[in-house]
N, C-alpha and C. Protein backbone atom coordinates (compact mmCIF):
# COMPACT_ATOMS: atom_id res chain seq x y z
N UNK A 1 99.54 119.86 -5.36
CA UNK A 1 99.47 118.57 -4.69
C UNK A 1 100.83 118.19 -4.10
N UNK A 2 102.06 118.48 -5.09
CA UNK A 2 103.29 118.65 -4.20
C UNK A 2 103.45 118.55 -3.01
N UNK A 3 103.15 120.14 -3.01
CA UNK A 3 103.09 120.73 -1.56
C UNK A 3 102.44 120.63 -0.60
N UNK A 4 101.89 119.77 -0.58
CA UNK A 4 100.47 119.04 0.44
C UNK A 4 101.30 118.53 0.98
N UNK A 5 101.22 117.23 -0.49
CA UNK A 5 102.50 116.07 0.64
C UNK A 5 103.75 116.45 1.12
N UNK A 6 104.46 116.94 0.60
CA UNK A 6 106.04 118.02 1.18
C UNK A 6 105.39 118.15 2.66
N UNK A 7 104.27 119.13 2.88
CA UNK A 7 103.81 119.39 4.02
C UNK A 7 103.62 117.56 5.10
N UNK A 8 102.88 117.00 4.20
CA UNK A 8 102.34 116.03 5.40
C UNK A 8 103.56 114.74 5.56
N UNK A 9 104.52 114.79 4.48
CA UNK A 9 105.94 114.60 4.94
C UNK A 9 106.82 114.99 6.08
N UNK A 10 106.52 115.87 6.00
CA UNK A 10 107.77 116.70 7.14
C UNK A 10 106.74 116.80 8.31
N UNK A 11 105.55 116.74 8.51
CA UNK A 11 104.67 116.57 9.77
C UNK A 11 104.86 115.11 10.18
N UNK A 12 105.02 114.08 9.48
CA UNK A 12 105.17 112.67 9.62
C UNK A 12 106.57 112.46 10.20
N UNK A 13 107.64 113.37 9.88
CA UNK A 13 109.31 112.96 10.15
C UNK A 13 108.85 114.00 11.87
N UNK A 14 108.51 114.78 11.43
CA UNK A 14 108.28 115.91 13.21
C UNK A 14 107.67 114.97 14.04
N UNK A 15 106.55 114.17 13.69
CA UNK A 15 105.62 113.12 14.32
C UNK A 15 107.07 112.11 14.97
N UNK A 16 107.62 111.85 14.07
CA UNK A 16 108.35 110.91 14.69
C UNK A 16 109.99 111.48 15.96
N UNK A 17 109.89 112.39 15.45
CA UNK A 17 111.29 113.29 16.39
C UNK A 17 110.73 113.20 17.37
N UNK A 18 109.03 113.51 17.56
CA UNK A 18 108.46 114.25 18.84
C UNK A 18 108.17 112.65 19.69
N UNK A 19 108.00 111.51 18.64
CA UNK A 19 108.04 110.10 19.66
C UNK A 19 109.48 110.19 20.73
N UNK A 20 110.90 110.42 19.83
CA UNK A 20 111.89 109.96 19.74
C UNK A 20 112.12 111.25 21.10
N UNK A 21 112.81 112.19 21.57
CA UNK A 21 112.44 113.22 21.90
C UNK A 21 111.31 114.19 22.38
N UNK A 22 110.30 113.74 23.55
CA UNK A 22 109.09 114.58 23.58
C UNK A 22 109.47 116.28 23.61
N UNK A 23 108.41 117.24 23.29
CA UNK A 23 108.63 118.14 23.17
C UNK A 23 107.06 118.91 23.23
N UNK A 24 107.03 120.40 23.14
CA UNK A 24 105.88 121.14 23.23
C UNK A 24 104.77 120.67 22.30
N UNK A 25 105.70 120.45 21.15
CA UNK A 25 104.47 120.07 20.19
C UNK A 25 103.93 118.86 19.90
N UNK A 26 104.43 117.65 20.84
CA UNK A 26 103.87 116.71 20.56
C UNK A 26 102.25 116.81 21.06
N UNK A 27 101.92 117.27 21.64
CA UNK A 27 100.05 117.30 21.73
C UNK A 27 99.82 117.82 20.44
N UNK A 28 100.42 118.86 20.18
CA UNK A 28 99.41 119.43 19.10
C UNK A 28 99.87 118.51 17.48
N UNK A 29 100.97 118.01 17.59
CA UNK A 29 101.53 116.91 16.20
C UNK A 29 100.55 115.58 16.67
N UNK A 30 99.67 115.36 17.84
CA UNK A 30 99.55 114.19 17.98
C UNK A 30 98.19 114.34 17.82
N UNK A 31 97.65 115.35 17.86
CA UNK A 31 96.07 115.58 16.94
C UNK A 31 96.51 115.59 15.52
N UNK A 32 97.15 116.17 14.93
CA UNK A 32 97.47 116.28 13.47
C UNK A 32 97.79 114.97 12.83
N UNK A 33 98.27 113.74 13.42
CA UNK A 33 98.51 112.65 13.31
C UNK A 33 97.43 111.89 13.50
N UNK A 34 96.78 111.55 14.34
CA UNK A 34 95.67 111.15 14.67
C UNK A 34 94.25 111.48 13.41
N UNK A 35 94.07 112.63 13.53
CA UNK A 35 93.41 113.16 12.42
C UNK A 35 93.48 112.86 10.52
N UNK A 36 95.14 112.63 10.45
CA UNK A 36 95.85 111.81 9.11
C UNK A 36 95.05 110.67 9.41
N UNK A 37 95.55 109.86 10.58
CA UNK A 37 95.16 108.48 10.36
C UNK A 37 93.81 107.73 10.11
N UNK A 38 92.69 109.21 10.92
CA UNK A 38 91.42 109.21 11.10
C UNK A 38 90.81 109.17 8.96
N UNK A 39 91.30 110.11 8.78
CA UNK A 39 91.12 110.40 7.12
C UNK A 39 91.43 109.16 6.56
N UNK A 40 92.90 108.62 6.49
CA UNK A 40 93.15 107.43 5.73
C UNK A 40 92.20 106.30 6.46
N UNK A 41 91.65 106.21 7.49
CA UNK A 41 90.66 105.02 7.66
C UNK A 41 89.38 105.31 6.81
N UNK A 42 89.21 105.97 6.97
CA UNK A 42 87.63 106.51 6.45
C UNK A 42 87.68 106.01 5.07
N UNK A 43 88.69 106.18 4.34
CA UNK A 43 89.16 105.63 2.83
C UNK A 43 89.48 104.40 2.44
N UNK A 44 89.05 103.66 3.17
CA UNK A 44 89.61 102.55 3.36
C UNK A 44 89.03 101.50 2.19
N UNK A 45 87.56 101.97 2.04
CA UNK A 45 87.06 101.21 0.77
C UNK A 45 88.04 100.95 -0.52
N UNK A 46 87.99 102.27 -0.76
CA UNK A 46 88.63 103.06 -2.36
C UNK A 46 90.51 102.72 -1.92
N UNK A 47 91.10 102.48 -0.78
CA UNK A 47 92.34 102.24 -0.62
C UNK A 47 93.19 100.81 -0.78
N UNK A 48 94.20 101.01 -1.09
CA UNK A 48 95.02 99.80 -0.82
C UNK A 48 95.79 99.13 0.28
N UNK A 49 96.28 98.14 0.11
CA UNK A 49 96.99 98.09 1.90
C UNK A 49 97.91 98.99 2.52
N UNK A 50 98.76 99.68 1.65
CA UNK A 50 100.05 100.44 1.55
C UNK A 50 99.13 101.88 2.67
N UNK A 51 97.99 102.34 1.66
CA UNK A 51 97.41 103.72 2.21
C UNK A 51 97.21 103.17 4.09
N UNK A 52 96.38 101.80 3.96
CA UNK A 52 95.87 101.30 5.60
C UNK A 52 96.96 101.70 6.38
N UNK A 53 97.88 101.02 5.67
CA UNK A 53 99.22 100.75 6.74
C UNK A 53 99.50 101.93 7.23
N UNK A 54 99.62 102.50 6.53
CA UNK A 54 100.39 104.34 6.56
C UNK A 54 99.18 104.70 7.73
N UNK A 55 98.02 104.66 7.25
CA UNK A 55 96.77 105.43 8.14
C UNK A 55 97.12 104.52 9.93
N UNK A 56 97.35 103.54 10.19
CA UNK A 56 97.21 102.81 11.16
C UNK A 56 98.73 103.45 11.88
N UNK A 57 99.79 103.64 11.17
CA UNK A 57 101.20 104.21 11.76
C UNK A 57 100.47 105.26 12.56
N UNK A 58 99.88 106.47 11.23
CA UNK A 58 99.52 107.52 11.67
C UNK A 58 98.70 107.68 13.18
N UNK A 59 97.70 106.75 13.23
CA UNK A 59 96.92 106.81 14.73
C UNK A 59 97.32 106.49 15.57
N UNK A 60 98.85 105.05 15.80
CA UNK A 60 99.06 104.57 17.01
C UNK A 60 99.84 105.78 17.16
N UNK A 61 100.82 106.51 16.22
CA UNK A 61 101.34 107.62 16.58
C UNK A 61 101.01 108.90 17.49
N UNK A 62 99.94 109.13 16.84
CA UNK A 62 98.71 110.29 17.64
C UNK A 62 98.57 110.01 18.92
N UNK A 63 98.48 108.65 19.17
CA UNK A 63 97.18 107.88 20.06
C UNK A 63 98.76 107.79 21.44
N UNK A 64 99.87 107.58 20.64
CA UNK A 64 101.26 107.44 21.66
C UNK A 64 101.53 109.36 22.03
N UNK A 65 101.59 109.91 21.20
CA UNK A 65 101.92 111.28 21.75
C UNK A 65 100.98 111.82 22.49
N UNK A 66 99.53 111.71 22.14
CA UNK A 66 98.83 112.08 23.06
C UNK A 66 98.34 111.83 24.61
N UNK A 67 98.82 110.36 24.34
CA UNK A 67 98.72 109.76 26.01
C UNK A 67 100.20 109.98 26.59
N UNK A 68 101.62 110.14 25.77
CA UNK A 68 102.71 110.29 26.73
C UNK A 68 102.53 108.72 26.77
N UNK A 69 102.40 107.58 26.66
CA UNK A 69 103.01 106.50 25.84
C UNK A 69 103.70 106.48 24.60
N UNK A 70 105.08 105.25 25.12
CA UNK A 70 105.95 105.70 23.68
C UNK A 70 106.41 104.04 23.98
N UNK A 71 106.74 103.49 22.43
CA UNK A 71 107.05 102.34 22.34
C UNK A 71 108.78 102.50 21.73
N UNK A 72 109.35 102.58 22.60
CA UNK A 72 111.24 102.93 22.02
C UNK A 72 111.47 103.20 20.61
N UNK A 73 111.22 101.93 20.10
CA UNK A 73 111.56 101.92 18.76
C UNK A 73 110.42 102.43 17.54
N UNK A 74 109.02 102.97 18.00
CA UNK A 74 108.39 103.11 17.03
C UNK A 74 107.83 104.44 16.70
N UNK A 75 109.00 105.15 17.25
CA UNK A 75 109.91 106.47 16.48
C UNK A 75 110.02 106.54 14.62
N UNK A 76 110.81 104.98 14.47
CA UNK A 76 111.44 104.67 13.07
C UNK A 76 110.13 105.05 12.27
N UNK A 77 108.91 104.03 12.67
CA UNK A 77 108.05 104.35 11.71
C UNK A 77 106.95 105.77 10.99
N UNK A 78 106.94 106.52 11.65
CA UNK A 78 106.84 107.75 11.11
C UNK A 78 107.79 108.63 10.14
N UNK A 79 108.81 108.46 11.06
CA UNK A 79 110.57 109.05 9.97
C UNK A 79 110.49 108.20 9.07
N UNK A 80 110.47 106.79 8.55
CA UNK A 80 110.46 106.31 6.87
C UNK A 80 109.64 106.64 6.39
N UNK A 81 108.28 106.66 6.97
CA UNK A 81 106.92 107.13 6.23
C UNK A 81 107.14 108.51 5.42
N UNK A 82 107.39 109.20 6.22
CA UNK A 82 107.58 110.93 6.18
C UNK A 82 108.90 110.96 5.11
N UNK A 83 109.89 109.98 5.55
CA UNK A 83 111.22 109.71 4.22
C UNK A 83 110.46 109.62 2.63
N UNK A 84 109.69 108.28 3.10
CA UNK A 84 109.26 107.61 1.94
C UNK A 84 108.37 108.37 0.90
N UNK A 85 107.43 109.20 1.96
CA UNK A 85 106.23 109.72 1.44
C UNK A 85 107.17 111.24 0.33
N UNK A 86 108.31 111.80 1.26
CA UNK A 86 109.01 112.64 0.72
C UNK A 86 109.71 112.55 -0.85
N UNK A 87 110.14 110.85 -1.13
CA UNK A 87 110.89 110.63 -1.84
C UNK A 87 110.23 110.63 -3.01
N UNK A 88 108.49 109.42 -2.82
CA UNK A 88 107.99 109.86 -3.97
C UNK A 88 107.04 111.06 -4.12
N UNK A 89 106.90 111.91 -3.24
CA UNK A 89 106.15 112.88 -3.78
C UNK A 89 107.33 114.11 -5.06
N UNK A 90 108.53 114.00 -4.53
CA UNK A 90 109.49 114.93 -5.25
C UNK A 90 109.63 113.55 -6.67
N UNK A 91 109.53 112.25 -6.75
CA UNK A 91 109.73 111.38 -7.59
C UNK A 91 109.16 111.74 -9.02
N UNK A 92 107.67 112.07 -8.24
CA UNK A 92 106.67 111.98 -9.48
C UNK A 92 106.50 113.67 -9.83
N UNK A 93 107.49 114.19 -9.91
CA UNK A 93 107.40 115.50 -10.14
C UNK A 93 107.35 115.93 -12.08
């Protein structure tokens, strides 16, 4: 389970480089994002606000790389997510 999140950490900090910086892989990080965010909605019953929030970053993210819309500053929010998500997944080790 670690290594899931390790993984969907460092896709969340890439998600956000590729706002900050476009690049080759933002189409294909912006399905992979999109798709996160698609999952955390679907959960939404069984979830808390914290999971929503995260799931809703995840789609405007997708939804910005994939159209080549970018909002300057909302770069940051993927990189803390992807920080955050990093810090406690190594936390609860």
């Amino acid at each position: 389970m670690h290594m899931l999140l390790l993984a969907l950490s460092i896709i969340d900090v890439l998600v956000g480089i590729s706002l900050m910086f476009p690049n080759f892989l933002g189409f294909y990080l912006g399905i992979i994002a999109l798709l996160k965010g698609l999952s955390s909605m679907l959960g939404i019953p069984t979830s808390d606000i914290g999971i929503v929030i995260m799931g809703v970053i995840d789609m405007i993210a997708g939804i910005m790389l994939l159209t080549s819309f970018s909002i300057p500053w909302f770069w940051l929010l993927p990189v803390l997510k992807g920080f955050y998500s990093l810090v406690i997944g190594l936390g609860s080790s």
